[in-house]
PDB file of N, CA and C in Angstrom:
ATOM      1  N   UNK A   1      35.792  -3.016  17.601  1.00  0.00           N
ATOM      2  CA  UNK A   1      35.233  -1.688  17.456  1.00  0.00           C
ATOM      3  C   UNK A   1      34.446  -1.590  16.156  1.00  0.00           C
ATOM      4  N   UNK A   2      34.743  -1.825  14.992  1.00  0.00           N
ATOM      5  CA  UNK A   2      34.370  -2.090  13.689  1.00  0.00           C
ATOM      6  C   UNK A   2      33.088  -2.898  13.806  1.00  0.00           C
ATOM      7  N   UNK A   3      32.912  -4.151  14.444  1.00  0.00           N
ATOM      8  CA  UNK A   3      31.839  -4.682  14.743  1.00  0.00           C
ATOM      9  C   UNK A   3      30.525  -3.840  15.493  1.00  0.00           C
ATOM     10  N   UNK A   4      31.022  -3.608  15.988  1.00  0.00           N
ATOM     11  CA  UNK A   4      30.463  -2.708  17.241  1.00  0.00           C
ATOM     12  C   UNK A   4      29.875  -1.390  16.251  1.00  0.00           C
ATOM     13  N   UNK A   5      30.371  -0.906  15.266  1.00  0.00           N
ATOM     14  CA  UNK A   5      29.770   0.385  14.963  1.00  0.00           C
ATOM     15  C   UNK A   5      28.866  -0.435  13.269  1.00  0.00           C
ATOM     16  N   UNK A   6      28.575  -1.648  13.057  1.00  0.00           N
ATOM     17  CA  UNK A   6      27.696  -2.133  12.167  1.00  0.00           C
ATOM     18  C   UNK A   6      27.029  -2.481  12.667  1.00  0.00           C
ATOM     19  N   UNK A   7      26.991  -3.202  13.815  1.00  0.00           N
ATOM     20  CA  UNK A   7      25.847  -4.183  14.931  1.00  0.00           C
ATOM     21  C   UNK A   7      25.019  -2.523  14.944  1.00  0.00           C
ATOM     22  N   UNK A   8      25.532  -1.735  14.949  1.00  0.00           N
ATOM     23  CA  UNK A   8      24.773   0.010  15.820  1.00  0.00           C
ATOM     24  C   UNK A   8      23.953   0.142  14.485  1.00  0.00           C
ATOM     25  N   UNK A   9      24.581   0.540  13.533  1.00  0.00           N
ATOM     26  CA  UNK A   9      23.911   0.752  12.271  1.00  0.00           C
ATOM     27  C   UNK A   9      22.667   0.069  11.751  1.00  0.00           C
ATOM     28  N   UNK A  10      23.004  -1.381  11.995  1.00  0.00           N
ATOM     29  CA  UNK A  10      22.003  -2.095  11.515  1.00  0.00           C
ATOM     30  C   UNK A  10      20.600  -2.477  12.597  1.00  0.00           C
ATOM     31  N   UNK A  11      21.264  -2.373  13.746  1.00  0.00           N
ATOM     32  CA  UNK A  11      19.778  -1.897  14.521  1.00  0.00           C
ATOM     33  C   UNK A  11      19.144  -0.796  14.136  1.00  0.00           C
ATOM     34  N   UNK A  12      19.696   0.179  13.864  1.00  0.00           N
ATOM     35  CA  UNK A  12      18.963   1.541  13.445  1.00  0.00           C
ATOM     36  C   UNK A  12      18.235   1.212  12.486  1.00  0.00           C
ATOM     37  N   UNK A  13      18.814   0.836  11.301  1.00  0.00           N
ATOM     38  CA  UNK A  13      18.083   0.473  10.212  1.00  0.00           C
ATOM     39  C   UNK A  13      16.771  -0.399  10.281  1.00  0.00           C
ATOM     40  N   UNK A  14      17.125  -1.707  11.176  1.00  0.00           N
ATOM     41  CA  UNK A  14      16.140  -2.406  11.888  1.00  0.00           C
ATOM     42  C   UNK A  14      14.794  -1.686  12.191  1.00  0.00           C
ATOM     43  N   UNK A  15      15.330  -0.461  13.276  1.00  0.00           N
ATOM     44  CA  UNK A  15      14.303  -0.264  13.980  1.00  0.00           C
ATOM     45  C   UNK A  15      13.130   0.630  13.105  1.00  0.00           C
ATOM     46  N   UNK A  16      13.837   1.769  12.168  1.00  0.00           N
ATOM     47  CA  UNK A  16      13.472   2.132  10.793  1.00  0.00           C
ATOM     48  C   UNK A  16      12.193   1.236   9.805  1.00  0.00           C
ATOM     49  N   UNK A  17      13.054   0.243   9.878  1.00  0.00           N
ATOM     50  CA  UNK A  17      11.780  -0.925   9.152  1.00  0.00           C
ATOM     51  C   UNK A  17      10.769  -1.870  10.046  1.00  0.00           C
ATOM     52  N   UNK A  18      10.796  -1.672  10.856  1.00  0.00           N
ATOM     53  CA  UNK A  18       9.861  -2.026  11.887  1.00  0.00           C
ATOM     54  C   UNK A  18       8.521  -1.065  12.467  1.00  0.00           C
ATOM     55  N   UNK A  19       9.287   0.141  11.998  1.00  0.00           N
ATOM     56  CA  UNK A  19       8.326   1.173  12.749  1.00  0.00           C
ATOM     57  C   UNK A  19       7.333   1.383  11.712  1.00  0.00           C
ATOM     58  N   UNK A  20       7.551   1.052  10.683  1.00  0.00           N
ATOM     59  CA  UNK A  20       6.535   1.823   9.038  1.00  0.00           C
ATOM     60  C   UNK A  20       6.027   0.539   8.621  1.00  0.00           C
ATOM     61  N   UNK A  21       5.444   0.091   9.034  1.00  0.00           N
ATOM     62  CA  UNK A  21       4.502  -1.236   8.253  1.00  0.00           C
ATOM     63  C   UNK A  21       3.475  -0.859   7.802  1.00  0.00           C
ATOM     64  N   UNK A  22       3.032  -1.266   6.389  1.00  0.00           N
ATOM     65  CA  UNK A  22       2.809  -0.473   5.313  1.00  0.00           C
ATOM     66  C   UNK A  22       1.678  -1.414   5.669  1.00  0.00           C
ATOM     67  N   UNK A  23       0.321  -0.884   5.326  1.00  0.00           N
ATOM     68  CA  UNK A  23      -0.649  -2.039   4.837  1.00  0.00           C
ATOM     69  C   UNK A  23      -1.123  -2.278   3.559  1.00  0.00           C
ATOM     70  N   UNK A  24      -1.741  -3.181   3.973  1.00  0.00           N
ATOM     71  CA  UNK A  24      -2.521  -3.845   2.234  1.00  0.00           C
ATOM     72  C   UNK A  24      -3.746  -3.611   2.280  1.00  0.00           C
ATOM     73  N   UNK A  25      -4.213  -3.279   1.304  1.00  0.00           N
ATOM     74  CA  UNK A  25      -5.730  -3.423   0.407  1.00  0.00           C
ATOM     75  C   UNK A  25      -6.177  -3.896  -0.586  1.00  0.00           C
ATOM     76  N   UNK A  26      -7.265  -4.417  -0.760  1.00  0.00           N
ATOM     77  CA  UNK A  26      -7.716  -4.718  -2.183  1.00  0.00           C
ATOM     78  C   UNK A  26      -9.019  -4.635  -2.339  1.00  0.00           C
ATOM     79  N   UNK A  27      -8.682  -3.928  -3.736  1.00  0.00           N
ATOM     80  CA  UNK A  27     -10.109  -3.012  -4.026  1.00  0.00           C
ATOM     81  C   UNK A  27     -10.413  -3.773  -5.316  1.00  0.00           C
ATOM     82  N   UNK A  28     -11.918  -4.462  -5.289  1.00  0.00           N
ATOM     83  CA  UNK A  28     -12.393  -5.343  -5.703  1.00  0.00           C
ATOM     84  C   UNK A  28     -13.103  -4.056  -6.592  1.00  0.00           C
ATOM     85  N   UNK A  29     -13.022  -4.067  -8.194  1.00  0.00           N
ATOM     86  CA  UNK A  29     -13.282  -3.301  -9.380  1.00  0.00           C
ATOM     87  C   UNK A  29     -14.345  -3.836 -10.383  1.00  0.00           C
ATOM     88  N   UNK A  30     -15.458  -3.665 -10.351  1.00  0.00           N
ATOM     89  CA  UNK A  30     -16.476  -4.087 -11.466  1.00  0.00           C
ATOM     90  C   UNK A  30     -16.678  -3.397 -12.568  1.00  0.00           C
ATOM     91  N   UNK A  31     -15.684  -3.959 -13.640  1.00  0.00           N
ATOM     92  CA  UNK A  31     -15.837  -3.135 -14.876  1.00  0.00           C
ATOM     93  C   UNK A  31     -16.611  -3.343 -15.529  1.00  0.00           C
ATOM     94  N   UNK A  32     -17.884  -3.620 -15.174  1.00  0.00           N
ATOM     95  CA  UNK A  32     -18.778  -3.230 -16.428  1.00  0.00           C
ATOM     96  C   UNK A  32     -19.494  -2.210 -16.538  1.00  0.00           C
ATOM     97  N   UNK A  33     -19.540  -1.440 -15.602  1.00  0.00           N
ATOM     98  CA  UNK A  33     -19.901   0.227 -15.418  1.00  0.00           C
ATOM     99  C   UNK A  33     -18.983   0.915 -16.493  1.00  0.00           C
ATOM    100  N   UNK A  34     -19.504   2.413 -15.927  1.00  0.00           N
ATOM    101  CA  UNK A  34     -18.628   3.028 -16.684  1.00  0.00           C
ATOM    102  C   UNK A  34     -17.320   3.234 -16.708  1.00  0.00           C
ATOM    103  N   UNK A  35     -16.424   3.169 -17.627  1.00  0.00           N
ATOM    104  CA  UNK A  35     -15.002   3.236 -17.757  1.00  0.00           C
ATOM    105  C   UNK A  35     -14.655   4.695 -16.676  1.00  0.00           C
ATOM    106  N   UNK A  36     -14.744   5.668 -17.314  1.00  0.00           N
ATOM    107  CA  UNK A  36     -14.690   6.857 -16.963  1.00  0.00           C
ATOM    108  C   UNK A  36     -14.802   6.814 -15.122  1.00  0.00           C
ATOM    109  N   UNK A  37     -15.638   6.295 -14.319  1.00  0.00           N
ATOM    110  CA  UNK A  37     -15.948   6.044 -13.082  1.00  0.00           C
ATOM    111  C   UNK A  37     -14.819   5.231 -12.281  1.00  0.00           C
ATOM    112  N   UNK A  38     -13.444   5.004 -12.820  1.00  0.00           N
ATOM    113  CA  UNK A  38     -13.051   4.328 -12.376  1.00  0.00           C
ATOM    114  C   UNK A  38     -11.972   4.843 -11.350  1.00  0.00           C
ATOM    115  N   UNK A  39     -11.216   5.314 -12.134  1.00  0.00           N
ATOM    116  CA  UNK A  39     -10.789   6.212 -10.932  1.00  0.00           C
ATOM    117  C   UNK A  39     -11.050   6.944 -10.034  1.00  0.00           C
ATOM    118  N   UNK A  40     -12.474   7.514 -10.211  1.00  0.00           N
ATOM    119  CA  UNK A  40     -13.503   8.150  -9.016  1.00  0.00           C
ATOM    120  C   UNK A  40     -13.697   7.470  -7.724  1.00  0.00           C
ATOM    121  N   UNK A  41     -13.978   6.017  -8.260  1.00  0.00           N
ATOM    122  CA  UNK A  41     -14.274   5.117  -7.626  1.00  0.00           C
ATOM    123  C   UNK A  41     -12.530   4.635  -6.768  1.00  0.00           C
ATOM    124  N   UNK A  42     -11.779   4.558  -7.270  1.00  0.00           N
ATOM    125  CA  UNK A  42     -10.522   4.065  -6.431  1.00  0.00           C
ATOM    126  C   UNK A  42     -10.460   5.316  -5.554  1.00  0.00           C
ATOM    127  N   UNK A  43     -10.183   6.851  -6.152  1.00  0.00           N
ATOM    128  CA  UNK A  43      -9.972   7.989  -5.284  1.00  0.00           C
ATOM    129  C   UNK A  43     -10.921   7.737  -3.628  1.00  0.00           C
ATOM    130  N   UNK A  44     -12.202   7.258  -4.030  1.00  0.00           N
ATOM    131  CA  UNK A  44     -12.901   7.424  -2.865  1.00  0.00           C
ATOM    132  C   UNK A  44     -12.752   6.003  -1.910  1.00  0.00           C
ATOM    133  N   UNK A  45     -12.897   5.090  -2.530  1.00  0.00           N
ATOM    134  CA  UNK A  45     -12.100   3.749  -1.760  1.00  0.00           C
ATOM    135  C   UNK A  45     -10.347   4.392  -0.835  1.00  0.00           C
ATOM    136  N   UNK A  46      -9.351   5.055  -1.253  1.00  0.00           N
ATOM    137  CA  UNK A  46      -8.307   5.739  -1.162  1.00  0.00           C
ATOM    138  C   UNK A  46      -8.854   6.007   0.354  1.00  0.00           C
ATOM    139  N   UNK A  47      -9.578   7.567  -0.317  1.00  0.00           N
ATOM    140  CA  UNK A  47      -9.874   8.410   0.986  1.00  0.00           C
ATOM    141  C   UNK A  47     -10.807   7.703   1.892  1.00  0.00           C
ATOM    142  N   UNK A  48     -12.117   6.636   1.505  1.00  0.00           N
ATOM    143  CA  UNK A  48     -12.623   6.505   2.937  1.00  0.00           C
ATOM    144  C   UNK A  48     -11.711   5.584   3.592  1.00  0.00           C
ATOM    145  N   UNK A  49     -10.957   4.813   2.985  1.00  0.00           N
ATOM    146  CA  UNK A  49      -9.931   3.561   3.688  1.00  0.00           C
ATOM    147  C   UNK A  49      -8.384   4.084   4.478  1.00  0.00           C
ATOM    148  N   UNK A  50      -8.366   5.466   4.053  1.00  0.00           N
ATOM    149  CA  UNK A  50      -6.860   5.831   4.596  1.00  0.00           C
ATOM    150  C   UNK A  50      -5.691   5.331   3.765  1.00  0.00           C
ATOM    151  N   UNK A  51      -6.095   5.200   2.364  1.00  0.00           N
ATOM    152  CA  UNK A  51      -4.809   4.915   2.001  1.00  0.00           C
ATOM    153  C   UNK A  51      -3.793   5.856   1.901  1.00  0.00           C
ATOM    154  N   UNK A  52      -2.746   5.350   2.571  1.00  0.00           N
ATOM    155  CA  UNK A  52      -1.451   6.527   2.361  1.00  0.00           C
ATOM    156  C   UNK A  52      -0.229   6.359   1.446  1.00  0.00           C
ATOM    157  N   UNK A  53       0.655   6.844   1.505  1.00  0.00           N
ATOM    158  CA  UNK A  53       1.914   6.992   0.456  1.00  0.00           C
ATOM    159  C   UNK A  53       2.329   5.452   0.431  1.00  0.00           C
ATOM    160  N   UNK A  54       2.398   5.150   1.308  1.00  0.00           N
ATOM    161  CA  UNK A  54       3.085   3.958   2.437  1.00  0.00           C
ATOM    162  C   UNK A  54       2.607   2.787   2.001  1.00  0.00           C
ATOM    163  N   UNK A  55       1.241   2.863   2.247  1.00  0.00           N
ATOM    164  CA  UNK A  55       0.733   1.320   1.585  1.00  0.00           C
ATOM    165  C   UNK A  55       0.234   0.603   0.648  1.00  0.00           C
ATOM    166  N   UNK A  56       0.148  -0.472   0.418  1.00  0.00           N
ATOM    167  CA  UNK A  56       0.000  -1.243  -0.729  1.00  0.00           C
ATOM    168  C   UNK A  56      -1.568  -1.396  -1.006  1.00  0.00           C
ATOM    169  N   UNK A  57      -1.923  -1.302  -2.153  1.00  0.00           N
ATOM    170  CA  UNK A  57      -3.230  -1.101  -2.754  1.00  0.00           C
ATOM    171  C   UNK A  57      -3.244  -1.960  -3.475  1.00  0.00           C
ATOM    172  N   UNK A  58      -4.219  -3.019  -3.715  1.00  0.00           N
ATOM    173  CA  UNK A  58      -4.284  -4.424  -5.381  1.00  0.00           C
ATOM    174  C   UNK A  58      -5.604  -4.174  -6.050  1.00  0.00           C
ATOM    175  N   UNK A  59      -5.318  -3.907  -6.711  1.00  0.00           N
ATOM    176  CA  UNK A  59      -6.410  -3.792  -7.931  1.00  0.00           C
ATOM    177  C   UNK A  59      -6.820  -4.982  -8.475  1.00  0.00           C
ATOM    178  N   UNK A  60      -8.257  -5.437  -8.226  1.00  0.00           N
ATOM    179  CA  UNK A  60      -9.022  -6.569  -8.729  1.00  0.00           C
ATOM    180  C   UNK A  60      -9.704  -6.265  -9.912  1.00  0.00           C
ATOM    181  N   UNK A  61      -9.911  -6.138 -10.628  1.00  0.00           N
ATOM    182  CA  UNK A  61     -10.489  -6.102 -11.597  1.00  0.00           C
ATOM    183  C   UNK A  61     -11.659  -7.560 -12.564  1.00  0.00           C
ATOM    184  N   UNK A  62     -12.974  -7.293 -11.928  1.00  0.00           N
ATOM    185  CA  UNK A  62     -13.686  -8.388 -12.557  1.00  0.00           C
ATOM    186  C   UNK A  62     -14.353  -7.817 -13.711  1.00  0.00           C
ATOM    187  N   UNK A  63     -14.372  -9.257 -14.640  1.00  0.00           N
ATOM    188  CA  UNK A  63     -14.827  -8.662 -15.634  1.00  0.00           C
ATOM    189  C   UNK A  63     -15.954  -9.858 -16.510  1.00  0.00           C
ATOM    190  N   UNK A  64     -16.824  -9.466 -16.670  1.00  0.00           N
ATOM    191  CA  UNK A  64     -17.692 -11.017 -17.087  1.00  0.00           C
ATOM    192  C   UNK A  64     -18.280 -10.498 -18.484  1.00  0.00           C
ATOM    193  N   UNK A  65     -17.999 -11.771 -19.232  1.00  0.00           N
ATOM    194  CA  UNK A  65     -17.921 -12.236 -20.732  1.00  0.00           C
ATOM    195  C   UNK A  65     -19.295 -12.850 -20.925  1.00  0.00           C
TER     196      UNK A  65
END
């Protein structure tokens, strides 16, 4: 019985993390513009891409010397 009510639990949980798959992005950043523009620039990458609470965003940041 004990078995039986963790096997239950942990499918739930299972099914929980199966259903929300988060995606990835990466937003390729050219800092040699303006500083100030930068977050403008992620906000609108954000909104035209759908980023939500949920998923993972990577910040690239190039920078040439």
């Amino acid at each position: 019985m004990r078995m039986h009510n963790h096997r239950a639990r942990l499918d739930a949980l299972e099914a929980i993390l199966l259903k929300y798959k988060a995606r990835m992005y990466v937003f390729f950043l050219d800092v040699s513009g303006d500083p100030s523009s930068y977050a403008e620039r992620e906000a609108a990458f954000r909104s035209e891409k759908g980023v939500g609470p949920g998923d993972e965003l990577h910040l690239v940041r190039i920078t040439f010397e």
